[in-house]
Protein backbone atom coordinates (compact mmCIF):
# COMPACT_ATOMS: atom_id res chain seq x y z
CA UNK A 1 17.48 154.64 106.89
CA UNK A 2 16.81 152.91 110.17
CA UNK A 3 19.83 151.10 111.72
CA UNK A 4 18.83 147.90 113.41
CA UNK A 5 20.49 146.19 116.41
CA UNK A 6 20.18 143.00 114.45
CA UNK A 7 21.53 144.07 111.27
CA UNK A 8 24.84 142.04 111.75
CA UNK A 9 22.18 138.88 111.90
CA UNK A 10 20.06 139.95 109.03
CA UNK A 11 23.08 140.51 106.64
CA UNK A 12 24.58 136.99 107.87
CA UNK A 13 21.20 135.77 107.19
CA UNK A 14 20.64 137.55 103.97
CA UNK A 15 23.97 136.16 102.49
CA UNK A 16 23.26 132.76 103.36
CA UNK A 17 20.21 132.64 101.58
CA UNK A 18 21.58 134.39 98.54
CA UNK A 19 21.37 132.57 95.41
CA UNK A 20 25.39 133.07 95.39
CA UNK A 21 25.77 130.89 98.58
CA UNK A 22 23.07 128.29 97.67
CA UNK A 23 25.64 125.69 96.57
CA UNK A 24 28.21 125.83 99.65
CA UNK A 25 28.18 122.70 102.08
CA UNK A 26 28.51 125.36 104.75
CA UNK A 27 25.01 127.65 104.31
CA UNK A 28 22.73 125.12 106.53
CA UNK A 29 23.63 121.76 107.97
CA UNK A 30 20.87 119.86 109.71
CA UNK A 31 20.88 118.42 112.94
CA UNK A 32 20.65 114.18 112.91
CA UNK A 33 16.97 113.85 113.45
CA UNK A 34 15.70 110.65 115.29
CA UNK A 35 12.72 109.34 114.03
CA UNK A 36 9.24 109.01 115.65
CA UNK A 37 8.10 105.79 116.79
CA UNK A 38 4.80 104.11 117.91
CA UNK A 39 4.79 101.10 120.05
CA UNK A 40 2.07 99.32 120.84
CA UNK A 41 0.76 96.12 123.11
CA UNK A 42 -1.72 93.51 121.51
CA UNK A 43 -2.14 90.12 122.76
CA UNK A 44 0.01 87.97 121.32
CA UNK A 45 2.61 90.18 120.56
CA UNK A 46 4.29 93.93 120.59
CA UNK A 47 4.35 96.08 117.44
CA UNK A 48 7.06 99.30 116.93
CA UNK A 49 6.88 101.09 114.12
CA UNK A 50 9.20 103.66 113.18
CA UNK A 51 8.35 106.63 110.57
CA UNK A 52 11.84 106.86 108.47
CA UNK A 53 11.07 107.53 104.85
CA UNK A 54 14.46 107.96 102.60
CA UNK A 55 15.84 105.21 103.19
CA UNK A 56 16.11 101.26 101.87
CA UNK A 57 15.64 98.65 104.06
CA UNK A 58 19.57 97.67 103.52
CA UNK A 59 20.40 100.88 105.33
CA UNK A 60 18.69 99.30 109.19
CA UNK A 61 20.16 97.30 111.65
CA UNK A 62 18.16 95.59 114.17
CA UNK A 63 19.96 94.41 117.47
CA UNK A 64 18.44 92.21 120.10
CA UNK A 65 21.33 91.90 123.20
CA UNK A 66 19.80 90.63 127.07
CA UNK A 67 16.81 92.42 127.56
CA UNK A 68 16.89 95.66 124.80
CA UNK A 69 16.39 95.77 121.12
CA UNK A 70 17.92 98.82 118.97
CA UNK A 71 17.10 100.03 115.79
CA UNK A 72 19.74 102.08 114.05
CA UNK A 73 21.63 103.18 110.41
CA UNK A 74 24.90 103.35 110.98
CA UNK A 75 27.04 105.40 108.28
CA UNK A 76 25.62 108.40 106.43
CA UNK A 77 23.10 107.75 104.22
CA UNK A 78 24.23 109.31 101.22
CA UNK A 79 21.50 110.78 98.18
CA UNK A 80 23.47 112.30 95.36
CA UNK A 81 21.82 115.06 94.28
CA UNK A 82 22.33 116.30 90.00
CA UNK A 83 25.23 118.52 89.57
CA UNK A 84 23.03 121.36 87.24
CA UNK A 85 21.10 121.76 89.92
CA UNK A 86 21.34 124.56 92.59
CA UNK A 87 19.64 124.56 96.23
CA UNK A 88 19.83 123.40 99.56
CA UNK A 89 18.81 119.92 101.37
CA UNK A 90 16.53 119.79 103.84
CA UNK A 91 15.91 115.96 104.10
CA UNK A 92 18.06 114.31 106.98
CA UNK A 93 18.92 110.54 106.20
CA UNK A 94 21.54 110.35 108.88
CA UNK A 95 22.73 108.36 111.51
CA UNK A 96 20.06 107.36 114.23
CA UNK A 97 19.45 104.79 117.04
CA UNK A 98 16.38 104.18 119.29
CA UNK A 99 16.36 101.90 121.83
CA UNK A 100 13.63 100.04 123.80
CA UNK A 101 13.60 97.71 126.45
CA UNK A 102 12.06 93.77 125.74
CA UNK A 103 9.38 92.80 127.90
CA UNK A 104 9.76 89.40 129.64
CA UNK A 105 7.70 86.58 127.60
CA UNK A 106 9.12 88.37 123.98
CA UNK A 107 10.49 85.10 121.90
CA UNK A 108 13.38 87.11 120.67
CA UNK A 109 14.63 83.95 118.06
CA UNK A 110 11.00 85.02 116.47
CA UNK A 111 11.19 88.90 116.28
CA UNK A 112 10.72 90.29 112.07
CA UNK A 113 10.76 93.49 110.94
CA UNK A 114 9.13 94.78 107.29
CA UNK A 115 9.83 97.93 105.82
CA UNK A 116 7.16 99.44 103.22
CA UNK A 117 6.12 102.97 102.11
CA UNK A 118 8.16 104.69 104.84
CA UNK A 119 7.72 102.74 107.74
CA UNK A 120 9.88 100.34 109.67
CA UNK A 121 7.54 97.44 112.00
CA UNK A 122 9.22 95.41 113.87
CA UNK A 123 6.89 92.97 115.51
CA UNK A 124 7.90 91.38 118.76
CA UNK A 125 5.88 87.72 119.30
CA UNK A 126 4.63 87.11 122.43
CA UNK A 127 4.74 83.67 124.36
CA UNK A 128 1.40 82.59 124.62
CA UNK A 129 0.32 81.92 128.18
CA UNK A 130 -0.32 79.00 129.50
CA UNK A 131 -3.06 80.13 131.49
CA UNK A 132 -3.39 79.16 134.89
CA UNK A 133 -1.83 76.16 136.55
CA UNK A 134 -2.71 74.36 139.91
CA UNK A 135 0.13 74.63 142.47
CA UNK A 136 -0.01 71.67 144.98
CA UNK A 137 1.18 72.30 148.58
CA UNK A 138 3.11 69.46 150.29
């Protein structure tokens, strides 16, 4: 049999995946993940919308201070998981925070936000223009 250089990874990696190991907290703990955003400029107004499915829309806090606006869950989101059953998690529902500047003309008193089928929007009104005005020179 072949000795491999890597053989101290593949039996670390071997035992972790081993049905034996499958219930410890230890075998594989995700990284926080921070979820993917779009943000987009119409007319009247700014849309963001954030792709976070797991969660309920209890679990987001939306912060508007001077000129940013921040999107987080604070405190692990917790999914209890049947105790006859044996595996590991790959789903991530914890902590994030993304942060965006507000554009001037954003009525911040009017800013909603709607979670449905995975996605957060939070929609940003726009004051409308007044158009142009006529400055007089004296």
């Amino acid at each position: 049999m072949k000795t491999s250089i890597y053989s101290p990874f593949e039996t670390l990696i071997t035992a972790m995946t081993n049905d034996q190991c499958l219930g410890a907290d230890w075998v594989y703990k995700r990284p926080t993940t921070v979820p993917k955003a779009n943000v987009a400029k119409h007319e009247d107004r700014y849309i963001i919308e954030l792709a976070a499915p797991g969660y309920s829309r209890d679990d987001f806090s939306i912060k508007v201070e001077k000129d940013t606006i921040a999107v987080a869950v604070d405190g692990m989101v917790t999914r209890e998981k049947p105790k006859d059953v044996r595996g590991y998690n790959e789903f991530d529902y914890g902590n994030f925070e993304r942060t965006w500047y507000v554009p001037d003309g954003v009525k911040k008193e009017s800013i909603t936000a709607n979670y449905n089928a995975g996605i957060l929007t939070v929609e940003l009104p726009v004051e409308k223009s007044k158009g142009s005005i006529k400055v007089e020179v004296t």
